[in-house]
C-alpha atoms as a PDB file:
ATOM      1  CA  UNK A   1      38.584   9.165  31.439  1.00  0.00           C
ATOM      2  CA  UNK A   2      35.403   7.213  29.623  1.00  0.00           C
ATOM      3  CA  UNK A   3      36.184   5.096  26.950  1.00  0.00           C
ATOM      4  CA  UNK A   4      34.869   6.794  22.955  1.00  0.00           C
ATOM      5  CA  UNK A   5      32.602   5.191  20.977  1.00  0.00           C
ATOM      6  CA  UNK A   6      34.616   5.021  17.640  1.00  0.00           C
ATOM      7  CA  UNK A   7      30.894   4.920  15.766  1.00  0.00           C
ATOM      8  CA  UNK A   8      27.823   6.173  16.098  1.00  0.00           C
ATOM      9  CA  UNK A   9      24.753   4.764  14.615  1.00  0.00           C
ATOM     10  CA  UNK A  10      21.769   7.161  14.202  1.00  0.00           C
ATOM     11  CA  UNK A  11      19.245   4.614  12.774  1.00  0.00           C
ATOM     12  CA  UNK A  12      17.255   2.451  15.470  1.00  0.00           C
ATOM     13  CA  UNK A  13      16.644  -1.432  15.047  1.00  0.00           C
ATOM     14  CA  UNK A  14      13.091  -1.632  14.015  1.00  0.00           C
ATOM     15  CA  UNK A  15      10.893  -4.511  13.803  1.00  0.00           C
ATOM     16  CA  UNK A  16      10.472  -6.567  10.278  1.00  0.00           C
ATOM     17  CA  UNK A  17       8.547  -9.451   9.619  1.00  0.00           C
ATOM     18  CA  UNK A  18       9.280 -11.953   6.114  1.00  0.00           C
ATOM     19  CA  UNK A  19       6.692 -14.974   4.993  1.00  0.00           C
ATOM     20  CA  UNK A  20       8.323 -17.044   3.247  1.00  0.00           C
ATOM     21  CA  UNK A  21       5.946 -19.354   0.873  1.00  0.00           C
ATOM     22  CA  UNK A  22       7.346 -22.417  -0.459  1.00  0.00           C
ATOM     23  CA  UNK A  23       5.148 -24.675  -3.372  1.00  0.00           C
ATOM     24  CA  UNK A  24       3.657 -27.846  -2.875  1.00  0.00           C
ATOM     25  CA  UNK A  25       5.526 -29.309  -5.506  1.00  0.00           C
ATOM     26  CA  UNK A  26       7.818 -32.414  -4.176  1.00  0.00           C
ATOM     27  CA  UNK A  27      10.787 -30.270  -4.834  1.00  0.00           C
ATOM     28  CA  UNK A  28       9.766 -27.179  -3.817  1.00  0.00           C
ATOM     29  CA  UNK A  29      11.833 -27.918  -0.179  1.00  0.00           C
ATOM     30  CA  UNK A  30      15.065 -26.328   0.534  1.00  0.00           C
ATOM     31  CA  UNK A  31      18.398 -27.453   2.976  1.00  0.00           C
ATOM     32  CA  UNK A  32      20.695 -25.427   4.058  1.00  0.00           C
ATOM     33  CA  UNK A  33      20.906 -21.779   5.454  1.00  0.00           C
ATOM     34  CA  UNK A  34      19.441 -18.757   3.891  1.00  0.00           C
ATOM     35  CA  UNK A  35      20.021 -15.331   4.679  1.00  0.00           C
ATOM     36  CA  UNK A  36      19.013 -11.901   3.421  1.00  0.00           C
ATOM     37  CA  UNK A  37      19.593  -7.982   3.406  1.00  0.00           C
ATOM     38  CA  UNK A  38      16.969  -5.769   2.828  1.00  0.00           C
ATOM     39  CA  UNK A  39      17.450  -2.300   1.376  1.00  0.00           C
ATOM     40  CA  UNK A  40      15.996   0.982   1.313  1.00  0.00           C
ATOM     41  CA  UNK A  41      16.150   4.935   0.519  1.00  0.00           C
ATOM     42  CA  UNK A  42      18.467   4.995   3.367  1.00  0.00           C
ATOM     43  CA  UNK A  43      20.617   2.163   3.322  1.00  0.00           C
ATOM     44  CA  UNK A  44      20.694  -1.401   3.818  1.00  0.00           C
ATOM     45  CA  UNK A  45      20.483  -3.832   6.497  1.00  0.00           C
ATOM     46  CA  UNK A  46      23.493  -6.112   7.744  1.00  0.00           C
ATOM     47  CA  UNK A  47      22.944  -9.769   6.536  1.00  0.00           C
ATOM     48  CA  UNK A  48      19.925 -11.273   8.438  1.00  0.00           C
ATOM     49  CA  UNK A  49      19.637 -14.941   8.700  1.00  0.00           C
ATOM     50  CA  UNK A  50      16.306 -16.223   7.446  1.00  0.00           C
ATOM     51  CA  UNK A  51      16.373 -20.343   9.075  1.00  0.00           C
ATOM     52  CA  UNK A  52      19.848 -22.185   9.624  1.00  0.00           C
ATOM     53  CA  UNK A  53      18.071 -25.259   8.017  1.00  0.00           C
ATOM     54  CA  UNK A  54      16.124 -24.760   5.009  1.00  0.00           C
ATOM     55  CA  UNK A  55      12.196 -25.342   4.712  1.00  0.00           C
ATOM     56  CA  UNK A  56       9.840 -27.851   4.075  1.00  0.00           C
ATOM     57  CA  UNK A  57       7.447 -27.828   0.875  1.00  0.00           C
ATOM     58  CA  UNK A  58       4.188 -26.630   1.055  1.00  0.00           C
ATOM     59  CA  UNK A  59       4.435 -24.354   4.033  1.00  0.00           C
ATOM     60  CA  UNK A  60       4.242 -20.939   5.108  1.00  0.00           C
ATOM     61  CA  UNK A  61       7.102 -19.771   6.966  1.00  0.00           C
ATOM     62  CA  UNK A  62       6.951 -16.160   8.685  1.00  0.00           C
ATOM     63  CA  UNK A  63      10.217 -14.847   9.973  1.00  0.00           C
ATOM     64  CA  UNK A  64      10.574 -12.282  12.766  1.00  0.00           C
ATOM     65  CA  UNK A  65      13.555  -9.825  12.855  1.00  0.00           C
ATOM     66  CA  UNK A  66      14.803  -6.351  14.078  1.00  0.00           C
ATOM     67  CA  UNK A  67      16.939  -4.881  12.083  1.00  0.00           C
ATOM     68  CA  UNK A  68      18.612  -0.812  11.025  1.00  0.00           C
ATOM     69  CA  UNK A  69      15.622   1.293   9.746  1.00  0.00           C
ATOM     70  CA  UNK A  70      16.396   1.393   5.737  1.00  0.00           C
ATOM     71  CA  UNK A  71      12.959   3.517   5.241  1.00  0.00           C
ATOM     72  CA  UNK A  72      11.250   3.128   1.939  1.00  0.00           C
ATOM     73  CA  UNK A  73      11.681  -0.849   0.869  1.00  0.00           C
ATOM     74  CA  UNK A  74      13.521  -0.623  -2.829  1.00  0.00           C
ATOM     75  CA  UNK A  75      15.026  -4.432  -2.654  1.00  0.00           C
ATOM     76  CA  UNK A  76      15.381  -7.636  -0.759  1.00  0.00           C
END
């Protein structure tokens, strides 16, 4: 007898990609960890973690993830 899968998700991970823009003002840096969820018409992602240390002022900072298809963007 094969083990059940007690879930089933019908959404595939797709690809997403966040820039992140930070000022050039001295205290336009950030510490510490920063995480998001993104939303859509058909749901919302789990919590996706952005960079475990912050960033720098004046930079440009593009993230990478893969993440449940929400559709349609409505909020990050």
């Amino acid at each position: 007898q094969a083990p059940v899968a007690s879930t089933l998700s019908v959404f595939a991970d797709v690809p997403y990609s966040i820039l992140v823009k930070t000022s050039d003002s001295d205290n336009a840096g950030s510490t510490g960890g920063f995480s998001i969820n993104i939303y859509g018409t058909l749901g919302v992602t789990r919590t996706l973690s952005l960079s475990p240390g912050g960033f720098m002022n004046n930079s440009d900072h593009r993230v990478s993830l893969e993440a449940k298809d929400v559709g349609e963007l409505t909020k990050i």
